[in-house]
ModelCIF file with pLDDT and N, C-alpha, C, O atoms, coordinates in Angstrom:
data_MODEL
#
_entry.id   MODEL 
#
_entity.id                         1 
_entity.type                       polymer 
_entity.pdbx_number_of_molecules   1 
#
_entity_poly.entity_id                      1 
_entity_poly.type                           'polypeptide(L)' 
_entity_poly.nstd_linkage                   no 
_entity_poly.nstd_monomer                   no 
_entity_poly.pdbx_seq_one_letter_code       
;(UNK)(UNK)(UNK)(UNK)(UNK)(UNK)(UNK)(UNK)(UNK)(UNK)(UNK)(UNK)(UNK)(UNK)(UNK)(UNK)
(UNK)(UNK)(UNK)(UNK)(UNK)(UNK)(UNK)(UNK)(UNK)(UNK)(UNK)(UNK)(UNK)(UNK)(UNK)(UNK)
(UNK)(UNK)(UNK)(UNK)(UNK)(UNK)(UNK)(UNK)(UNK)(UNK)(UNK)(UNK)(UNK)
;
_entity_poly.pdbx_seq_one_letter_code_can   XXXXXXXXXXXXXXXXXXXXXXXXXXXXXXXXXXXXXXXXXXXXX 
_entity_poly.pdbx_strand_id                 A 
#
loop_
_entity_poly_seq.entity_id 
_entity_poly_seq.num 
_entity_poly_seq.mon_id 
_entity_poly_seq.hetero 
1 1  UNK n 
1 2  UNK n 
1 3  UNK n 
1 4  UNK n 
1 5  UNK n 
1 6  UNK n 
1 7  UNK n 
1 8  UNK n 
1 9  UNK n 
1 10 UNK n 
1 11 UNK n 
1 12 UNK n 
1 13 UNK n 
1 14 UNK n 
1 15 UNK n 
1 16 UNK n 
1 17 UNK n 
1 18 UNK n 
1 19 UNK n 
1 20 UNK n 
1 21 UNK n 
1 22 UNK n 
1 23 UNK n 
1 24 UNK n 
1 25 UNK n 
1 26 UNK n 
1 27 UNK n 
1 28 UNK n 
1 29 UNK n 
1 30 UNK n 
1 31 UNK n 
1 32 UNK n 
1 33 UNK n 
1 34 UNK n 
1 35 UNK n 
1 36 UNK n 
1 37 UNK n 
1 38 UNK n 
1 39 UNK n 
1 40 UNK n 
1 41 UNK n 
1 42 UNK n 
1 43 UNK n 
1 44 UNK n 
1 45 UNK n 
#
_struct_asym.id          A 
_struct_asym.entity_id   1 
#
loop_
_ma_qa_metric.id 
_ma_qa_metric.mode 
_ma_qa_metric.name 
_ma_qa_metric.software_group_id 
_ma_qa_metric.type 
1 global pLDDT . pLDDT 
2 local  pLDDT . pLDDT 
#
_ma_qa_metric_global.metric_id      1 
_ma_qa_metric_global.metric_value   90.04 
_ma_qa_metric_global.model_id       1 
_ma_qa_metric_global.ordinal_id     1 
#
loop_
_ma_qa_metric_local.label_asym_id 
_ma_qa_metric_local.label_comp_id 
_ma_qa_metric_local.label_seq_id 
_ma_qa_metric_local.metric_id 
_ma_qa_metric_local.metric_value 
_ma_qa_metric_local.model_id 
_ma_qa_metric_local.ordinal_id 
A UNK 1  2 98.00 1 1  
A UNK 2  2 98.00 1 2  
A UNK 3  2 98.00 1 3  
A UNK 4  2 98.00 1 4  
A UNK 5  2 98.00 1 5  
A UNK 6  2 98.00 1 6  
A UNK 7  2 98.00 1 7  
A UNK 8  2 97.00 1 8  
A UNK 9  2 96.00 1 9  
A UNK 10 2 94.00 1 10 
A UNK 11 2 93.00 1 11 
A UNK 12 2 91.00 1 12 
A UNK 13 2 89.00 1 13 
A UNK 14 2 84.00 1 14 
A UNK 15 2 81.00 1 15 
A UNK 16 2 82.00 1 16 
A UNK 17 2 86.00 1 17 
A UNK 18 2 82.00 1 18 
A UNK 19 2 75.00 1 19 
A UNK 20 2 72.00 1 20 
A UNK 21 2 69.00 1 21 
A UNK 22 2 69.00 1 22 
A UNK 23 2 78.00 1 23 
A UNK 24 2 78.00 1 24 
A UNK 25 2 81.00 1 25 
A UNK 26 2 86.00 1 26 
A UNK 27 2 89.00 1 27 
A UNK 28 2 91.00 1 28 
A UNK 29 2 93.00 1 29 
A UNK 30 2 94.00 1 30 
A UNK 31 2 95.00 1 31 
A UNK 32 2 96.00 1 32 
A UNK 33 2 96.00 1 33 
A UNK 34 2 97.00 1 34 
A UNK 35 2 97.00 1 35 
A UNK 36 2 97.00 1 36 
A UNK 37 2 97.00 1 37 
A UNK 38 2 97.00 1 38 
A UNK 39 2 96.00 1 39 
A UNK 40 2 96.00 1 40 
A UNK 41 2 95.00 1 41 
A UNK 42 2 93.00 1 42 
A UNK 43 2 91.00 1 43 
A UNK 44 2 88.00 1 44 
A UNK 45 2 85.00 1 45 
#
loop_
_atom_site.group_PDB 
_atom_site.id 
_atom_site.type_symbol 
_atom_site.label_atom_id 
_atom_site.label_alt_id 
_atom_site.label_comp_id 
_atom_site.label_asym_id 
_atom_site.label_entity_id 
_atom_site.label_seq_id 
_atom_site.pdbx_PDB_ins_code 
_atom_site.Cartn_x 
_atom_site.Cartn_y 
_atom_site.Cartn_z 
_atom_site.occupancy 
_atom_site.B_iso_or_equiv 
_atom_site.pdbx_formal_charge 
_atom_site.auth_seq_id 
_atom_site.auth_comp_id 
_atom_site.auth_asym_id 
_atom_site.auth_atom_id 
_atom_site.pdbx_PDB_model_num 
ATOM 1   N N  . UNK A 1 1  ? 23.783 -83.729 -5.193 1.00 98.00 ? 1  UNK A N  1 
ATOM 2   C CA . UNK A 1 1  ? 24.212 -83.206 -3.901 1.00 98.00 ? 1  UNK A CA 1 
ATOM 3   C C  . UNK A 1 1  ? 23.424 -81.988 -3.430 1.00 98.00 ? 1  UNK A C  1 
ATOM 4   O O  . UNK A 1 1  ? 23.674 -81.621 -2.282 1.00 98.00 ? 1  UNK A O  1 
ATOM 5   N N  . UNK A 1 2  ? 22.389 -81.204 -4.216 1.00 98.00 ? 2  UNK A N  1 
ATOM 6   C CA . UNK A 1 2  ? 21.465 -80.287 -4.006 1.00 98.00 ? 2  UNK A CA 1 
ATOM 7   C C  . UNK A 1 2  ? 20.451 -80.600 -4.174 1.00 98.00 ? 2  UNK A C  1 
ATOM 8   O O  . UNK A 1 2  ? 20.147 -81.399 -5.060 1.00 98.00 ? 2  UNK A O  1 
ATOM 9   N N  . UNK A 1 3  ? 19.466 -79.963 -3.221 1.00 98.00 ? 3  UNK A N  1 
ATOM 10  C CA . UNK A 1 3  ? 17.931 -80.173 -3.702 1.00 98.00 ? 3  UNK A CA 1 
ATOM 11  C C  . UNK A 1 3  ? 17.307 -79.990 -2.352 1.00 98.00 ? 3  UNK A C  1 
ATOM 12  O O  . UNK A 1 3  ? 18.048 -79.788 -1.390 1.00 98.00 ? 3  UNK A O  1 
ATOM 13  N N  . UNK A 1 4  ? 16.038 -80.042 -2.201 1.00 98.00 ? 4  UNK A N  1 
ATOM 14  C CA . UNK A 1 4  ? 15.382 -80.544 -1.385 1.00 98.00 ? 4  UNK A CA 1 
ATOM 15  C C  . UNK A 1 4  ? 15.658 -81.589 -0.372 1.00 98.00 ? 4  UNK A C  1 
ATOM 16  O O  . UNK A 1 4  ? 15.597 -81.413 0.845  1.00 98.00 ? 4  UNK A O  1 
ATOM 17  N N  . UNK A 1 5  ? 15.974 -82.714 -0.987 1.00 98.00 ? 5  UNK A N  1 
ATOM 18  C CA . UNK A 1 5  ? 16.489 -83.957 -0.446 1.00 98.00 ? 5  UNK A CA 1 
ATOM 19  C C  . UNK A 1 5  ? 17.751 -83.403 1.030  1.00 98.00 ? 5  UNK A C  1 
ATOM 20  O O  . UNK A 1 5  ? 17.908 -83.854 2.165  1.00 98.00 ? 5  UNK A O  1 
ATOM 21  N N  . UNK A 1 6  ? 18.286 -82.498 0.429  1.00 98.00 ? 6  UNK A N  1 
ATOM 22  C CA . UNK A 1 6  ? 19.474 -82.440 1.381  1.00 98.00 ? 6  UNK A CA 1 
ATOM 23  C C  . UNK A 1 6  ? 18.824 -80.996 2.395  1.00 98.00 ? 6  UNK A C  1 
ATOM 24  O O  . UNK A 1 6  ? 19.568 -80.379 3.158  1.00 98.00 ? 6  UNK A O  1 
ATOM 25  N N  . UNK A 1 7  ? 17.587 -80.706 2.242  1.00 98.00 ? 7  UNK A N  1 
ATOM 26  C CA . UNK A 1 7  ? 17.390 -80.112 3.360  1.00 98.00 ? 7  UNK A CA 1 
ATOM 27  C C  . UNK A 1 7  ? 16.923 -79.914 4.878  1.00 98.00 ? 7  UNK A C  1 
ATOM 28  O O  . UNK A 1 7  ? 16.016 -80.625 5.312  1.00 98.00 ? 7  UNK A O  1 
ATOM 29  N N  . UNK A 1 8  ? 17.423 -79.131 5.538  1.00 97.00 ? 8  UNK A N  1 
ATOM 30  C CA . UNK A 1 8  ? 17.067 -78.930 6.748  1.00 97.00 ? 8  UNK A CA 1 
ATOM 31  C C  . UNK A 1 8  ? 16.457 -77.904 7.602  1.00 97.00 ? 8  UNK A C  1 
ATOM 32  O O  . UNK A 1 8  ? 16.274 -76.753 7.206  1.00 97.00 ? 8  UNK A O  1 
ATOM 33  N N  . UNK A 1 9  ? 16.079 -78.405 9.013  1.00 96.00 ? 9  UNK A N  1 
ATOM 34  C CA . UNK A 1 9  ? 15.926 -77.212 10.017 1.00 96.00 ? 9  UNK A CA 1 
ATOM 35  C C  . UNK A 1 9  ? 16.282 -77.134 11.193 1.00 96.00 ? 9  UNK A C  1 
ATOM 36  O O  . UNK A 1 9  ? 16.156 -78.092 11.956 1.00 96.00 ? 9  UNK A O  1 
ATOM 37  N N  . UNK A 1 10 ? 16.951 -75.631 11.680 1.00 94.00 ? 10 UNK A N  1 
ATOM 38  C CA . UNK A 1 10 ? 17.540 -75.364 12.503 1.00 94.00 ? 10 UNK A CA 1 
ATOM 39  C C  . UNK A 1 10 ? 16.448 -75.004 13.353 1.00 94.00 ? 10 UNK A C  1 
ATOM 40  O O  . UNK A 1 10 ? 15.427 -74.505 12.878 1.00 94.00 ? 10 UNK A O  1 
ATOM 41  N N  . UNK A 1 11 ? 16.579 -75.206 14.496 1.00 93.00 ? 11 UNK A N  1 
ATOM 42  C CA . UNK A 1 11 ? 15.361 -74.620 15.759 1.00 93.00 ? 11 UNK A CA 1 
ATOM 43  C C  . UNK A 1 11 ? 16.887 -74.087 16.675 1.00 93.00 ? 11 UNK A C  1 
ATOM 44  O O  . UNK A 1 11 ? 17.959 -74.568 17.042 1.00 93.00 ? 11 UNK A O  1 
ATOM 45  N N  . UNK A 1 12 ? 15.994 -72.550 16.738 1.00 91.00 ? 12 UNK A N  1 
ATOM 46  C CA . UNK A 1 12 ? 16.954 -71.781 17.450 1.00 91.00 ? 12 UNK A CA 1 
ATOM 47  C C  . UNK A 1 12 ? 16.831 -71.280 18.968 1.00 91.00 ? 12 UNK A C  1 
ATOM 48  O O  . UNK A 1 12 ? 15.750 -70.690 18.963 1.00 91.00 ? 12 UNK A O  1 
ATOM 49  N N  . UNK A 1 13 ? 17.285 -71.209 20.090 1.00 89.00 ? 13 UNK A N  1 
ATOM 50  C CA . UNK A 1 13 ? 16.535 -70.979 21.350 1.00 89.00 ? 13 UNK A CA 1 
ATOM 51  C C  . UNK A 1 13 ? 17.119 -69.989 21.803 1.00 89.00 ? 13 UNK A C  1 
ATOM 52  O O  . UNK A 1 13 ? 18.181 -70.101 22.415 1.00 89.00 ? 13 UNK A O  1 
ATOM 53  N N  . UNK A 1 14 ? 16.379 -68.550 21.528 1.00 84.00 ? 14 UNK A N  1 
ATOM 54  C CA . UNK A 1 14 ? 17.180 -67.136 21.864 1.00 84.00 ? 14 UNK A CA 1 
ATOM 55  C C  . UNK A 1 14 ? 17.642 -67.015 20.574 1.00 84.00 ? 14 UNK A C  1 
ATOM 56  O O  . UNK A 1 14 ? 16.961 -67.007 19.549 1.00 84.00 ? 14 UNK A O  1 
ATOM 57  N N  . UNK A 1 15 ? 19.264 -66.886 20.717 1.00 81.00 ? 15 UNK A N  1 
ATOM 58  C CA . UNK A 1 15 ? 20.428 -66.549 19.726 1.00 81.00 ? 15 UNK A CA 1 
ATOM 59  C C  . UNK A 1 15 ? 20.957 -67.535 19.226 1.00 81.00 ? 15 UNK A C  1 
ATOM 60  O O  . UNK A 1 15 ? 21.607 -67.430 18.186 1.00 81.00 ? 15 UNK A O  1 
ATOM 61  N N  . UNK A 1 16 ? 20.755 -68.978 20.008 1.00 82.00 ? 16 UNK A N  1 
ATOM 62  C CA . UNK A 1 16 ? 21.536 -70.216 20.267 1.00 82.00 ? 16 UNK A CA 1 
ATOM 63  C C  . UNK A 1 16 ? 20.951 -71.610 18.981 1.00 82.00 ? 16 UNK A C  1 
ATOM 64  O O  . UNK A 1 16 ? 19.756 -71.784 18.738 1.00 82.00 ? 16 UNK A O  1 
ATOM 65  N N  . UNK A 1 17 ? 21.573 -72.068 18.618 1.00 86.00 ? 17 UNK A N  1 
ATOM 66  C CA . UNK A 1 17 ? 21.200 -73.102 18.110 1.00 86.00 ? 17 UNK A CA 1 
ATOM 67  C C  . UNK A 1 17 ? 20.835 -74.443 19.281 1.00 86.00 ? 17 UNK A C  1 
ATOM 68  O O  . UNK A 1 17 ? 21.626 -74.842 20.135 1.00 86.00 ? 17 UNK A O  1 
ATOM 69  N N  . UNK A 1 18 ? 19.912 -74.795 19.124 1.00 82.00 ? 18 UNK A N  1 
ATOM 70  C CA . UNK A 1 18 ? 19.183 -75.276 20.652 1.00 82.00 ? 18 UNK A CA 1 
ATOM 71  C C  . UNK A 1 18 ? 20.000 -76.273 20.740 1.00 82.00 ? 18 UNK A C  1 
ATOM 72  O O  . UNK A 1 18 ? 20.469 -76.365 21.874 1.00 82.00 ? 18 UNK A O  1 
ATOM 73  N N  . UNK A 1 19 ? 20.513 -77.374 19.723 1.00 75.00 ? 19 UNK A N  1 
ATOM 74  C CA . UNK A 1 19 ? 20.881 -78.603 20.150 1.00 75.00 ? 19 UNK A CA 1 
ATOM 75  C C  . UNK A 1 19 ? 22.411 -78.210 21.048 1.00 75.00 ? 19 UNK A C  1 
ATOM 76  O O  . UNK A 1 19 ? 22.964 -79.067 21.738 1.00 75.00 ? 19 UNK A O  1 
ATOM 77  N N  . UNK A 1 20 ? 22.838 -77.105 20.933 1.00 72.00 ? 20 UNK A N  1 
ATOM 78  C CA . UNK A 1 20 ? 24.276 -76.764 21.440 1.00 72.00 ? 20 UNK A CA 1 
ATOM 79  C C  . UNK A 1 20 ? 24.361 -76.428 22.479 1.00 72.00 ? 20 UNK A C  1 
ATOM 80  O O  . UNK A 1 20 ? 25.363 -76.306 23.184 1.00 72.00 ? 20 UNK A O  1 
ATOM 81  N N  . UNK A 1 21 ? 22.910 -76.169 22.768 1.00 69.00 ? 21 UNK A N  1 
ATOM 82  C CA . UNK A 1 21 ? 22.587 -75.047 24.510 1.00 69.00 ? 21 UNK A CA 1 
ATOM 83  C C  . UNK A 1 21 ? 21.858 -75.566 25.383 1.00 69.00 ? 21 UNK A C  1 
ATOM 84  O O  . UNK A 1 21 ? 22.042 -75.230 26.553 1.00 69.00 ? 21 UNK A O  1 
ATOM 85  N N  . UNK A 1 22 ? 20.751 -76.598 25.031 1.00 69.00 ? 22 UNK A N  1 
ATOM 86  C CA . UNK A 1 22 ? 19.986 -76.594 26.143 1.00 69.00 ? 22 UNK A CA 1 
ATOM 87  C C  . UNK A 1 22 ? 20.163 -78.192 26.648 1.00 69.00 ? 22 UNK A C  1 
ATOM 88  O O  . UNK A 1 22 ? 20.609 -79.026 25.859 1.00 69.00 ? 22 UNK A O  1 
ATOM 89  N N  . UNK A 1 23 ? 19.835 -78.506 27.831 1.00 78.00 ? 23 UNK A N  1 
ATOM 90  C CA . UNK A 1 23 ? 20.129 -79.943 28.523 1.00 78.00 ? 23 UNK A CA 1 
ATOM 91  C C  . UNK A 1 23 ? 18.874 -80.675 27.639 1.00 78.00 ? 23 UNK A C  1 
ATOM 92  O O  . UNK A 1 23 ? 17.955 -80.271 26.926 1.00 78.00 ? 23 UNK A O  1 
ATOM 93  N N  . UNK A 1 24 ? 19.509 -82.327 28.227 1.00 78.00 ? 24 UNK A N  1 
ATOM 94  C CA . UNK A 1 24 ? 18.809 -83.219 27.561 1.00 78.00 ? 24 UNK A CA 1 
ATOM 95  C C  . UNK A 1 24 ? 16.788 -82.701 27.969 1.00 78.00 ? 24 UNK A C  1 
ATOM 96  O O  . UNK A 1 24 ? 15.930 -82.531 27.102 1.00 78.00 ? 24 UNK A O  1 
ATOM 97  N N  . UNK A 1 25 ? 16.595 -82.585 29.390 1.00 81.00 ? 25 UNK A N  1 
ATOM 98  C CA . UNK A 1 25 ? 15.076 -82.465 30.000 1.00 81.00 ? 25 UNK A CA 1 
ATOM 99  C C  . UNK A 1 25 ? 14.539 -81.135 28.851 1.00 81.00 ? 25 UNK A C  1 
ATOM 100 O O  . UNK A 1 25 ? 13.374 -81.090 28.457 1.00 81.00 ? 25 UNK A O  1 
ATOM 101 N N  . UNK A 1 26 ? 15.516 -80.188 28.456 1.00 86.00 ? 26 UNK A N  1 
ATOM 102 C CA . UNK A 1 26 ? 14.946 -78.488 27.789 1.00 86.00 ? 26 UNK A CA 1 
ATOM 103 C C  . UNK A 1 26 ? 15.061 -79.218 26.308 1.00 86.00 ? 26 UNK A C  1 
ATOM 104 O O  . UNK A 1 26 ? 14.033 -79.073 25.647 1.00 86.00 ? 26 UNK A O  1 
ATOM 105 N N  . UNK A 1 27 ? 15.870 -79.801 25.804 1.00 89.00 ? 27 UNK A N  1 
ATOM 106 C CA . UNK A 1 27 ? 15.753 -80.689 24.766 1.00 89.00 ? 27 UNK A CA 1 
ATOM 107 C C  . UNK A 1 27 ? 13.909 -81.548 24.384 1.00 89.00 ? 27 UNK A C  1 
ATOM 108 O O  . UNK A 1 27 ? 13.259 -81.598 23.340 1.00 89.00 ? 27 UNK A O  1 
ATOM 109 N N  . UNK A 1 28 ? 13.716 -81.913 25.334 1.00 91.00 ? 28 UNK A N  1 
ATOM 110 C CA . UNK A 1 28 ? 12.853 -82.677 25.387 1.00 91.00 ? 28 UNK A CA 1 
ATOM 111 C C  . UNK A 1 28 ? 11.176 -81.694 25.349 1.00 91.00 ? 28 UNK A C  1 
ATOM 112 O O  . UNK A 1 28 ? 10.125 -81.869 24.731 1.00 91.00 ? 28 UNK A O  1 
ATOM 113 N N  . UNK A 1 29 ? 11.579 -80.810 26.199 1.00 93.00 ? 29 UNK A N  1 
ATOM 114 C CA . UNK A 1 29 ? 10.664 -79.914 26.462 1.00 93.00 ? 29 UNK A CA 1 
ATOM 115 C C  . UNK A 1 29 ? 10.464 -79.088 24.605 1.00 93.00 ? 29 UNK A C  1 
ATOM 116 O O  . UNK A 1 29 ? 9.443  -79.192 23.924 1.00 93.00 ? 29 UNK A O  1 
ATOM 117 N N  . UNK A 1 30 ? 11.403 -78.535 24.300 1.00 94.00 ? 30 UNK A N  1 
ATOM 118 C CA . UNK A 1 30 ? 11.551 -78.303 23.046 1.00 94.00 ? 30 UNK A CA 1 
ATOM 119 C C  . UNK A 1 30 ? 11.108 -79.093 22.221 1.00 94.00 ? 30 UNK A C  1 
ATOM 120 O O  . UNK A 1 30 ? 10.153 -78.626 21.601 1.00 94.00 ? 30 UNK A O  1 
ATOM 121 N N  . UNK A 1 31 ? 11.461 -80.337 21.879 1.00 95.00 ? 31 UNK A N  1 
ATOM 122 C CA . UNK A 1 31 ? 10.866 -81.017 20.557 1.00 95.00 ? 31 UNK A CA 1 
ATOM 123 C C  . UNK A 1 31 ? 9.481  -81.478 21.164 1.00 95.00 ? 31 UNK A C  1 
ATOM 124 O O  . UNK A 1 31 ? 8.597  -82.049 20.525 1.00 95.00 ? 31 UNK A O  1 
ATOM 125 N N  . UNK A 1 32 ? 9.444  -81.204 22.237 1.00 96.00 ? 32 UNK A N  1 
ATOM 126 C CA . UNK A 1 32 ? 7.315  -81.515 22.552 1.00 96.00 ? 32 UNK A CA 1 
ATOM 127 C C  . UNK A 1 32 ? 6.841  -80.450 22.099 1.00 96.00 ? 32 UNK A C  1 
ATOM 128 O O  . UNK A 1 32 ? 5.828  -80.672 21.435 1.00 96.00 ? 32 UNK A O  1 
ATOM 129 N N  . UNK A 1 33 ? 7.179  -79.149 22.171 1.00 96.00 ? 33 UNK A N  1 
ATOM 130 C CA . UNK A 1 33 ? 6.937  -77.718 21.657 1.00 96.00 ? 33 UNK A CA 1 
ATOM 131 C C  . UNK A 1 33 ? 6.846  -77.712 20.077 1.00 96.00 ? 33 UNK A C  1 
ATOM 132 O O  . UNK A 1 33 ? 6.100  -76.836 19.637 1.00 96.00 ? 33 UNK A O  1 
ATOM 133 N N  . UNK A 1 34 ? 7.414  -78.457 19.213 1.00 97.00 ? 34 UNK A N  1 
ATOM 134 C CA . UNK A 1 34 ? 7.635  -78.637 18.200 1.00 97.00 ? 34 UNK A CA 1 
ATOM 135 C C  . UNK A 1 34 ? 6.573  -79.295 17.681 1.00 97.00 ? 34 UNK A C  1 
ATOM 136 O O  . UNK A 1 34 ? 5.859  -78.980 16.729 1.00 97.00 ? 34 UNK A O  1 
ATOM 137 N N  . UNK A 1 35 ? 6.529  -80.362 18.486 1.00 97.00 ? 35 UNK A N  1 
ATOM 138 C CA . UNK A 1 35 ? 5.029  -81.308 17.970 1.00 97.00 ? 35 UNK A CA 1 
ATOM 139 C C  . UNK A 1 35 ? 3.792  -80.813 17.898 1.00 97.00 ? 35 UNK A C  1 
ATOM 140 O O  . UNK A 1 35 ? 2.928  -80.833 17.021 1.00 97.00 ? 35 UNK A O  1 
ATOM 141 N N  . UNK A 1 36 ? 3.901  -80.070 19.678 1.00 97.00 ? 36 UNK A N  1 
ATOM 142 C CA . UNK A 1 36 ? 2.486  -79.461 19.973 1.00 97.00 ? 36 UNK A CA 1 
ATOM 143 C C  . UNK A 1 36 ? 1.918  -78.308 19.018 1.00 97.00 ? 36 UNK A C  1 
ATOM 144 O O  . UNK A 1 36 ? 0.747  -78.010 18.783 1.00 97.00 ? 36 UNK A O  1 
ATOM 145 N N  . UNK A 1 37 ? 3.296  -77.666 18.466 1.00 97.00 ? 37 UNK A N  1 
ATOM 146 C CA . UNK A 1 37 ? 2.921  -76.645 17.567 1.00 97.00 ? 37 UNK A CA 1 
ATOM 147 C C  . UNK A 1 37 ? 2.598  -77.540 16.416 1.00 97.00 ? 37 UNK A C  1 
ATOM 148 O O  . UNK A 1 37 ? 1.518  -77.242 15.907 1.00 97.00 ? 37 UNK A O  1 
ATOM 149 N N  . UNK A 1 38 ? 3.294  -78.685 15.775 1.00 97.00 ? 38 UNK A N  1 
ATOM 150 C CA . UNK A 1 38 ? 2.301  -79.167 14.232 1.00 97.00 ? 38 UNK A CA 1 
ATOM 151 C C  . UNK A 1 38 ? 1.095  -79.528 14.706 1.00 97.00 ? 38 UNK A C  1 
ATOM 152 O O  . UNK A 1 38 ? 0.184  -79.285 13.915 1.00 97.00 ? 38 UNK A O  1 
ATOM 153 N N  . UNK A 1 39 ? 0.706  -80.128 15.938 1.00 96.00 ? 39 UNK A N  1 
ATOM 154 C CA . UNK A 1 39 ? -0.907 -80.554 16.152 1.00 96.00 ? 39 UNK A CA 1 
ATOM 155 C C  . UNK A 1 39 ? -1.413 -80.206 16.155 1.00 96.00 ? 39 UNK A C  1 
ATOM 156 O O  . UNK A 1 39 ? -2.536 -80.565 15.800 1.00 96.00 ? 39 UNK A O  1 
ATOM 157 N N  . UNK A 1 40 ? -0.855 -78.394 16.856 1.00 96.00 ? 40 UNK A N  1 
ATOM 158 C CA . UNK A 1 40 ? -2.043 -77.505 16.743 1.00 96.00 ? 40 UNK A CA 1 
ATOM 159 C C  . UNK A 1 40 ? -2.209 -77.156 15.486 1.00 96.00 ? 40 UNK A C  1 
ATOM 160 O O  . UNK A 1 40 ? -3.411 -77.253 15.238 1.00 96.00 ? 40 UNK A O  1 
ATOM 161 N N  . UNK A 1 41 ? -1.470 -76.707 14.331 1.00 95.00 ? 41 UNK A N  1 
ATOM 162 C CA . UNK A 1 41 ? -2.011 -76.648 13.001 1.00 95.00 ? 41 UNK A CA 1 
ATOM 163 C C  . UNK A 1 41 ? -2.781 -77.665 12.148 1.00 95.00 ? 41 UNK A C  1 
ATOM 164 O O  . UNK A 1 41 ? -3.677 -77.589 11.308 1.00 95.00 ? 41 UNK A O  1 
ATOM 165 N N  . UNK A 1 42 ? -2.159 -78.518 12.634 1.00 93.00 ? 42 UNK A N  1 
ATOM 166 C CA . UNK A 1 42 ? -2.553 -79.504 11.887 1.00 93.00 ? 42 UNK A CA 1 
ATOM 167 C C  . UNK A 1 42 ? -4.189 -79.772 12.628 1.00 93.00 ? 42 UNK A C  1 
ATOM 168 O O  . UNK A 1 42 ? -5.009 -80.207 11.820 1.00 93.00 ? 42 UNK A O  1 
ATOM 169 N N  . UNK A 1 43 ? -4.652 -79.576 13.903 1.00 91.00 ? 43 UNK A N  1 
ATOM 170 C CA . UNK A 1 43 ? -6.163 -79.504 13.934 1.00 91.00 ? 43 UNK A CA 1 
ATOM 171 C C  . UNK A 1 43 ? -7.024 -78.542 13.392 1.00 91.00 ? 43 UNK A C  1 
ATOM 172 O O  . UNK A 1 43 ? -8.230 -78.570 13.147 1.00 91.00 ? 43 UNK A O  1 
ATOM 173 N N  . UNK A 1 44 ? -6.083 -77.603 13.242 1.00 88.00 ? 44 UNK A N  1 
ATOM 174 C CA . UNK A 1 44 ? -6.641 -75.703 12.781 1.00 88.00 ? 44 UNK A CA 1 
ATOM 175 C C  . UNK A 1 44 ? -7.293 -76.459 11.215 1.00 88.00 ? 44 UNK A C  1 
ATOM 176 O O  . UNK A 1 44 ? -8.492 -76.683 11.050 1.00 88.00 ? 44 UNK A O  1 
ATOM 177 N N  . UNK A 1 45 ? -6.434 -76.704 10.392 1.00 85.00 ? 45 UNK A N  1 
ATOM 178 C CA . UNK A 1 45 ? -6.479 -77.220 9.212  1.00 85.00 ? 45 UNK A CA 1 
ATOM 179 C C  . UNK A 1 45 ? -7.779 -78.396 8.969  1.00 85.00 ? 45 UNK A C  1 
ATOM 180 O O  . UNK A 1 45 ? -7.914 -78.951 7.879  1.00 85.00 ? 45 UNK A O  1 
#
């Protein structure tokens, strides 16, 4: 019931836990933000 396996991540927007606060379109906008930030590392790399 512990480990790795059972972990997670919270993406926070402000103070807010995003999935609780922002509409479906800021939702969307957000997890593109999410991506765009691994692509950009992931080209850095």
């Amino acid at each position: 019931q512990v480990g790795p396996h059972r972990a997670d991540v919270t993406v926070k927007v402000g103070t807010h836990v995003a999935r609780e606060r922002v509409s479906r379109g800021q939702q969307k906008l957000l997890a593109a933000a999410l991506t765009l930030a691994q692509l950009t590392i992931q080209e850095t790399s």
